[in-house]
Protein backbone atom coordinates (compact mmCIF):
# COMPACT_ATOMS: atom_id res chain seq x y z
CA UNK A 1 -89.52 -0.46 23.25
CA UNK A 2 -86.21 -1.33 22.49
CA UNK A 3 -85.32 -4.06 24.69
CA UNK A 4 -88.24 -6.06 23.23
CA UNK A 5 -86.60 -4.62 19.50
CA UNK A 6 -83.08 -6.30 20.81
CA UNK A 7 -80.54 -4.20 22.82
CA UNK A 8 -78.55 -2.34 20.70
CA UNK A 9 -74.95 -4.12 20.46
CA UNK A 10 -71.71 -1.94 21.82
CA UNK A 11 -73.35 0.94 22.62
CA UNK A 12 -70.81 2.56 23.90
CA UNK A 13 -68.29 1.74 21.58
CA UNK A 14 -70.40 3.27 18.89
CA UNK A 15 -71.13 6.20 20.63
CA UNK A 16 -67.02 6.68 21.24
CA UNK A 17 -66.61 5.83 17.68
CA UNK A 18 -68.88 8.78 15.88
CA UNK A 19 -66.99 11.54 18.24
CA UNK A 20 -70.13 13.06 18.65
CA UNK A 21 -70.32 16.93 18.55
CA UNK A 22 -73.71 18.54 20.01
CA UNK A 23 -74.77 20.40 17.16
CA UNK A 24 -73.72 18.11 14.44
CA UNK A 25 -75.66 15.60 11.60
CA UNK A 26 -75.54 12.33 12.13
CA UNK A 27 -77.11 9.23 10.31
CA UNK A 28 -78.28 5.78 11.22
CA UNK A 29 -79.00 3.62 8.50
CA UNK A 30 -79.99 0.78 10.64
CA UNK A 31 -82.73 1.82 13.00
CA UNK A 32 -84.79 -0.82 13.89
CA UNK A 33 -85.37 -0.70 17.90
CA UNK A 34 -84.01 2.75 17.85
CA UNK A 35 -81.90 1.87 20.38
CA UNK A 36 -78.45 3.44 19.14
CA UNK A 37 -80.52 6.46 17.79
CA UNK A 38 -82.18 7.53 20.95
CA UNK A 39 -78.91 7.29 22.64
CA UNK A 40 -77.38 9.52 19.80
CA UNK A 41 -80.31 11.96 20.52
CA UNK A 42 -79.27 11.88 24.04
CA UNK A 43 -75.39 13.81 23.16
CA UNK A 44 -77.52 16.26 20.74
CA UNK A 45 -78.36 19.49 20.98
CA UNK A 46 -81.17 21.45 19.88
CA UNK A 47 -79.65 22.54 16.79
CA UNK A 48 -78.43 18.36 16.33
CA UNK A 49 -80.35 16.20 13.80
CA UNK A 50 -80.46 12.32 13.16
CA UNK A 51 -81.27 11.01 9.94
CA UNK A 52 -82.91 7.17 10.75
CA UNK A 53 -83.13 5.03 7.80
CA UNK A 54 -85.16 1.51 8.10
CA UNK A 55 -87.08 0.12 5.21
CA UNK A 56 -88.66 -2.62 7.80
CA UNK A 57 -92.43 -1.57 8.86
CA UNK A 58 -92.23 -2.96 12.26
CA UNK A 59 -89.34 -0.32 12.86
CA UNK A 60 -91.84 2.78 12.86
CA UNK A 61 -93.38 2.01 15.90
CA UNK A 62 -90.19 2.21 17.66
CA UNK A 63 -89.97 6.21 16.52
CA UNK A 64 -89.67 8.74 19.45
CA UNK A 65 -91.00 12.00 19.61
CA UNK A 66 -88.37 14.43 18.92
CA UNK A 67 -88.13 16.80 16.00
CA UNK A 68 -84.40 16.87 15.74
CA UNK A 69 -85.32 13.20 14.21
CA UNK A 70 -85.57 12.93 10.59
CA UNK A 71 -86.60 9.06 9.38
CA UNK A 72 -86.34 7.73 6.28
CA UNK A 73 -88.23 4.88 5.38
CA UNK A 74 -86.20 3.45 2.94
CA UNK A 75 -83.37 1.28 2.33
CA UNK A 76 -79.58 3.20 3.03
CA UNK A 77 -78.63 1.90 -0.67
CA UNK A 78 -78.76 5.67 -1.81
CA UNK A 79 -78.27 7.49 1.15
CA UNK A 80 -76.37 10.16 -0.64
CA UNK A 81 -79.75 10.89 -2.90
CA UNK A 82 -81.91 11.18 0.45
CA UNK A 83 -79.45 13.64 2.22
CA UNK A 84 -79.33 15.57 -0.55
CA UNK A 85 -82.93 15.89 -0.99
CA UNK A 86 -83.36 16.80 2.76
CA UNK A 87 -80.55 19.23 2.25
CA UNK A 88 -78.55 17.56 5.23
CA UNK A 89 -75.26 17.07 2.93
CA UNK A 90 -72.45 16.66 4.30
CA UNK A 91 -73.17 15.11 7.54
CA UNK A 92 -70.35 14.28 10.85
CA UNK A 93 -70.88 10.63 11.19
CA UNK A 94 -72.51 7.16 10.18
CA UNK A 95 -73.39 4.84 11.95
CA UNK A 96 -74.18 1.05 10.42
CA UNK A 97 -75.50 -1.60 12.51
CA UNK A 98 -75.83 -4.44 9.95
CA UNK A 99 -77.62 -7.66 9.80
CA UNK A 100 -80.76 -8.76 11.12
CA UNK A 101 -82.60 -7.61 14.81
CA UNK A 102 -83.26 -9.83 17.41
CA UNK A 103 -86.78 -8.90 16.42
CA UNK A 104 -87.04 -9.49 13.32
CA UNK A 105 -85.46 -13.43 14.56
CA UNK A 106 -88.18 -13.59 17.23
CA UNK A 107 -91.14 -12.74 14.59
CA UNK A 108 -91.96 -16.00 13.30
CA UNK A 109 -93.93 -15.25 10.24
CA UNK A 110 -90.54 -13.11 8.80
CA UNK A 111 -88.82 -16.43 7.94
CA UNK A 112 -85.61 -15.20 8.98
CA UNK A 113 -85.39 -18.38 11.78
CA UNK A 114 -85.43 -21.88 11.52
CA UNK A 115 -86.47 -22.12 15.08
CA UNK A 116 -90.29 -22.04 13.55
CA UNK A 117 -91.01 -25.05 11.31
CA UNK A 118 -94.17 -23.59 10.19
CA UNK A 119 -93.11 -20.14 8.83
CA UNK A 120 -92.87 -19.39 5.68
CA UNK A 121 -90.06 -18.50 4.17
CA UNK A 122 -90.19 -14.88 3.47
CA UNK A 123 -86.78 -13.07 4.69
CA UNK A 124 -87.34 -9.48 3.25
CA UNK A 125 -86.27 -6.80 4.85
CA UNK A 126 -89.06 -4.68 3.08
CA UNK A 127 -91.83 -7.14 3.00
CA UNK A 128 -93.77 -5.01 -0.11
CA UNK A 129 -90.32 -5.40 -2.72
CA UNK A 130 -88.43 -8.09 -4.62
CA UNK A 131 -89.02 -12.32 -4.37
CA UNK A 132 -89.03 -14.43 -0.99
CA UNK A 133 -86.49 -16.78 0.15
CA UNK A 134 -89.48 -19.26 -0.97
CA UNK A 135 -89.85 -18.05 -4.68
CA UNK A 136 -86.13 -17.84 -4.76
CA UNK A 137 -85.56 -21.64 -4.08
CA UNK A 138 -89.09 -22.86 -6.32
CA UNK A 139 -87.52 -20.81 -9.30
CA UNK A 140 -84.01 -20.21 -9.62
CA UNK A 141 -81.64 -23.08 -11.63
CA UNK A 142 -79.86 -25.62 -9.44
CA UNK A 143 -76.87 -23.74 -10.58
CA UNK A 144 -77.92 -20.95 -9.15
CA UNK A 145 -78.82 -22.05 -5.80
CA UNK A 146 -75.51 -23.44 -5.42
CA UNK A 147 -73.46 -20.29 -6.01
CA UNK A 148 -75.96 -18.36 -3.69
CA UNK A 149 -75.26 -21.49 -1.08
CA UNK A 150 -71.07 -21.83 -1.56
CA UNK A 151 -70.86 -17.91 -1.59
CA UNK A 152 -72.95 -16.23 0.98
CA UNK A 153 -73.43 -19.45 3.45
CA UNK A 154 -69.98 -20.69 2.66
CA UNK A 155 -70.95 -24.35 2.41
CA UNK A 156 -68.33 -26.16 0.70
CA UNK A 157 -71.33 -28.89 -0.25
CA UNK A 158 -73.24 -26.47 -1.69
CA UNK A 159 -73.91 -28.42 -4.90
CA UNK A 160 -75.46 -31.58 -2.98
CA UNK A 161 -77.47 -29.45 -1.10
CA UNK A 162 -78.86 -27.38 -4.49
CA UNK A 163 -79.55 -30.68 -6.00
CA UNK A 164 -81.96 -31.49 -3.08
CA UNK A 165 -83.68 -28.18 -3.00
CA UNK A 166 -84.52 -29.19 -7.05
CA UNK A 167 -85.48 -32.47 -5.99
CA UNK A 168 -87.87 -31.68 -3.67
CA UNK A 169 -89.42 -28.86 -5.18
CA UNK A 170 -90.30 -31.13 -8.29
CA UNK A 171 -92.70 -32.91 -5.39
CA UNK A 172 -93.63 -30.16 -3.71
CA UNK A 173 -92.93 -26.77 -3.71
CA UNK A 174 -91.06 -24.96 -0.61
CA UNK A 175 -93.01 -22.91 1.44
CA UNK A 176 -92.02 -23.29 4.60
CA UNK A 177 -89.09 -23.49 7.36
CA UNK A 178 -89.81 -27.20 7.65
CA UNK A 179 -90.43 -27.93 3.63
CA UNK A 180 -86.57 -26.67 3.70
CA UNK A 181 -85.46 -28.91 6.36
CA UNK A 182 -87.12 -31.76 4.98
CA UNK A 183 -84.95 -31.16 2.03
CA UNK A 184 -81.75 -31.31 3.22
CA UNK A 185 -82.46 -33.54 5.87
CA UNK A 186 -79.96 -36.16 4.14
CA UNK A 187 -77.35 -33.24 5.21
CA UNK A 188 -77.95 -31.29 8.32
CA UNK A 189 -75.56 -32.99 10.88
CA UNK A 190 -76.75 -34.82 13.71
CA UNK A 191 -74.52 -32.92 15.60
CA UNK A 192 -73.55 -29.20 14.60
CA UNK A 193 -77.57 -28.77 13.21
CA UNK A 194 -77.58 -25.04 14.60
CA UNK A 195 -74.80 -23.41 12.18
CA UNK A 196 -74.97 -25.39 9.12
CA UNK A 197 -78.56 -24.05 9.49
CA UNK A 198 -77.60 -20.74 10.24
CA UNK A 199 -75.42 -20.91 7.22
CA UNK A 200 -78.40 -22.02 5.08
CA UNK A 201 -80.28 -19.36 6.36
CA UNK A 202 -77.82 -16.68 6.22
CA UNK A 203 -77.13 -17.51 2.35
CA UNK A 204 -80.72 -17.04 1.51
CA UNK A 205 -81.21 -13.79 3.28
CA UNK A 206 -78.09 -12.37 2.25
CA UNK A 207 -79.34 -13.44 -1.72
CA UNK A 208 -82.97 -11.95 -1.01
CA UNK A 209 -82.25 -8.46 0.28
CA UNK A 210 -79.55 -8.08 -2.04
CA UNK A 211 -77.30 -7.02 1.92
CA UNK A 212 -73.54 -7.28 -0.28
CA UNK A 213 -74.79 -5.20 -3.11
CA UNK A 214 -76.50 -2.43 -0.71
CA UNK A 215 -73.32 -2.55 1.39
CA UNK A 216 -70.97 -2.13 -1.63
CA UNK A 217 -73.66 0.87 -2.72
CA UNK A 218 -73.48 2.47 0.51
CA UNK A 219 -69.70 2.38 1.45
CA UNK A 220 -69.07 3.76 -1.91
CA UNK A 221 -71.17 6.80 -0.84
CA UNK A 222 -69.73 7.57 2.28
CA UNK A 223 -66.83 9.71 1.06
CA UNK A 224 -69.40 11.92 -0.56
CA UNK A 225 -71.56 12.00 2.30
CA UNK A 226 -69.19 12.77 5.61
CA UNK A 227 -67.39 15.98 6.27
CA UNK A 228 -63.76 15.89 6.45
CA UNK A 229 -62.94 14.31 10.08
CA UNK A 230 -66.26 12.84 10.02
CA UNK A 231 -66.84 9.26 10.89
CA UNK A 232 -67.69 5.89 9.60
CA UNK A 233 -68.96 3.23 12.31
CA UNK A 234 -70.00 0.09 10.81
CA UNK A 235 -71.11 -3.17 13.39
CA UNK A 236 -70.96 -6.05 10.91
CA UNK A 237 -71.89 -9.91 11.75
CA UNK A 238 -70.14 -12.32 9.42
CA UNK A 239 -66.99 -12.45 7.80
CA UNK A 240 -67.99 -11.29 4.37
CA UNK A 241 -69.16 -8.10 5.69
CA UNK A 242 -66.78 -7.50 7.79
CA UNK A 243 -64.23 -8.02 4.87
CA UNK A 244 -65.55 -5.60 2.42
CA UNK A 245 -65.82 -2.74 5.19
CA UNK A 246 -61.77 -3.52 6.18
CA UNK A 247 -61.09 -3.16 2.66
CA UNK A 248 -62.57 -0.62 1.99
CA UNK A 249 -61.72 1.41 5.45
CA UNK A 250 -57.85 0.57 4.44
CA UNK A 251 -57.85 1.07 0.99
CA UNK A 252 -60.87 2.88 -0.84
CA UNK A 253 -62.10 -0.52 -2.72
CA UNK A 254 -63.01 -4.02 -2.06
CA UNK A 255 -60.61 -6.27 -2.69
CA UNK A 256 -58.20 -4.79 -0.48
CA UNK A 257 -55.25 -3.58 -3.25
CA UNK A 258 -53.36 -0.73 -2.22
CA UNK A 259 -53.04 2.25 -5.11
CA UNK A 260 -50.88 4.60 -4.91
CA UNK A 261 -50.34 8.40 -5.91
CA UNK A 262 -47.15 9.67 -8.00
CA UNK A 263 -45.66 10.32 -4.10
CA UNK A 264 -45.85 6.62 -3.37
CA UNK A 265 -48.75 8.07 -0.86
CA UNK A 266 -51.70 5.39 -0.61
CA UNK A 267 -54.72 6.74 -2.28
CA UNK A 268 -58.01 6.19 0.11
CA UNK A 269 -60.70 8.02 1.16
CA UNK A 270 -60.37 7.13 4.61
CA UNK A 271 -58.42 6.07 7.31
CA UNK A 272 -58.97 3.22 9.77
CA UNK A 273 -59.42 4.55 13.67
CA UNK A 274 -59.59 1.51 15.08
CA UNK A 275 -56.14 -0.92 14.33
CA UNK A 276 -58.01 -3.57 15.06
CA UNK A 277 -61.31 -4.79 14.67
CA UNK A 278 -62.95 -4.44 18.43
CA UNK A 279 -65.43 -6.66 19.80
CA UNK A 280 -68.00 -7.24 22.54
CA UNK A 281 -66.71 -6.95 26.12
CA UNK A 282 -67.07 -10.04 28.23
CA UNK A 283 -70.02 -8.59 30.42
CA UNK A 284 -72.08 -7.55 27.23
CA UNK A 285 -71.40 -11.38 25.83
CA UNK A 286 -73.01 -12.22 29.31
CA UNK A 287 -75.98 -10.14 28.87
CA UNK A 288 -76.57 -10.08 25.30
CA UNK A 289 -75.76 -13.35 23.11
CA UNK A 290 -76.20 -11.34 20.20
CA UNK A 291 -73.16 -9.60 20.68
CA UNK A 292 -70.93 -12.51 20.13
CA UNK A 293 -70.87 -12.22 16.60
CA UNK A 294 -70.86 -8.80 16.54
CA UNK A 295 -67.40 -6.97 14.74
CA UNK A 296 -67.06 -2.90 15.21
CA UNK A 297 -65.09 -0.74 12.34
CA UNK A 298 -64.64 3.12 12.84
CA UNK A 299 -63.06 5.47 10.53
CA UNK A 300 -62.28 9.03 9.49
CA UNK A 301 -62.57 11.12 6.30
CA UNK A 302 -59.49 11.92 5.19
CA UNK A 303 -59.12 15.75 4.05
CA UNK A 304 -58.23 16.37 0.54
């Protein structure tokens, strides 16, 4: 089932990352094929349990049989609450594989792709909460749609391109992948189309499910959550991730400032395994595109 989910990105490097002991707890936020998961199954013993979080329906069909398997249907934002409730606190290692799956991109009536002109814009992760990417753009202030656009999608133009959205809607409202395009067709290059879309795309998902916020949420958590030793692995897909998880790997907050203990000691819950970030091998680029983007983080609990 998974390869038709997507293939789950550096498998192995995730696997190496958690350190995985037999009879320990471990926790995937990020479910969706269950591809990572079943493979973390594979290293557990009997007396092992996985904790699967995924808030996306389409993810439960995807659930094997196994009762060392404990899922979660909700989103990882308070992870710590759900642990505690299952009385699985602390656990030995998390494992984050953010962003969006390559099946979730291949359903067209999710709105996550502009490859389908006649979708509608939807782009929630959890389909039953919170406003579409479509209600977003027919209600929020120009202002608005600007800061989402210059922040998240990191288009410097960000104001033209909000006062086209207004425009339009004032004619018609925008319901669909193509109603977008038809917007900004005044700006989507003739040549370089694919990422300023992506960029569009990515702002408005990013602004929908709230993914910044719930990462913040989460990482903040994870000191509470993991054993001492225990390990962070977090697979992130743009540079704004990434950034907040090397910040706060390296220094125990977000904008990356060092503090300091009476010693001179930096003061941080955890410390970086990996030096630098690693990446896909060559031969997984070949086989999975997905991959490409794809940037791997590991770290350790520190003991107090």
């Amino acid at each position: 089932m998974e390869n038709k989910y997507h293939a789950p990105v550096m498998l192995k490097e995730c696997l190496d990352g958690l350190s995985i002991e037999p009879d320990g707890i471990y926790v995937d936020v990020t479910f969706g094929g269950g591809g990572h998961s079943k493979a973390i199954l594979n290293l557990l013993s009997k007396k092992g349990t996985l904790v699967a979080f995924d808030q996306d329906e389409d993810a439960k069909a995807n659930i094997p049989n196994d009762t060392r398997l404990v899922f979660i249907d909700q989103n990882f934002q308070f992870i710590r609450n759900h642990l505690d409730y299952q009385e699985l606190l602390p656990v030995d290692g998390i494992l984050a594989d953010l962003g969006v799956s390559s099946h979730q991109f291949d359903e067209a009536d999710r709105g996550f792709s502009f490859r389908f002109d006649e979708a509608e814009l939807d782009m929630r992760m959890d389909r039953a909460a919170g406003i579409s990417a479509a209600e977003l753009l027919n209600t929020s202030s120009e202002s608005k749609i600007a800061d989402i656009l210059y922040q998240y999608g990191e288009l410097k133009n960000s104001r033209a391109l909000a006062r086209e959205i207004v425009a339009y809607r004032s004619v018609e409202a925008i319901k669909t992948v193509a109603h977008l395009k038809e917007a900004l067709k005044k700006h989507i290059p003739k040549f370089g189309d694919y990422k300023f879309l992506a960029q569009v795309f990515q702002a408005l998902r990013i602004e929908v499910n709230q993914e910044m916020e719930v990462l913040k949420a989460f990482l903040l958590q994870v000191p509470q959550v993991l054993k001492t030793n225990g390990r962070l692995v977090v697979m992130s897909y743009h540079s704004l991730e990434d950034r907040l998880v090397k910040n706060f790997m390296q220094t125990g907050n977000f904008n990356g400032d060092e503090e300091k203990d009476l010693f001179g000691n930096v003061s941080r819950p955890l410390k970086p395994i990996t030096r630098k970030v690693v990446t896909a091998s060559p031969q997984e680029l070949e086989l999975n595109p997905r991959s490409r983007s794809a940037k791997l983080r590991i770290a350790e609990k520190i003991g107090q």
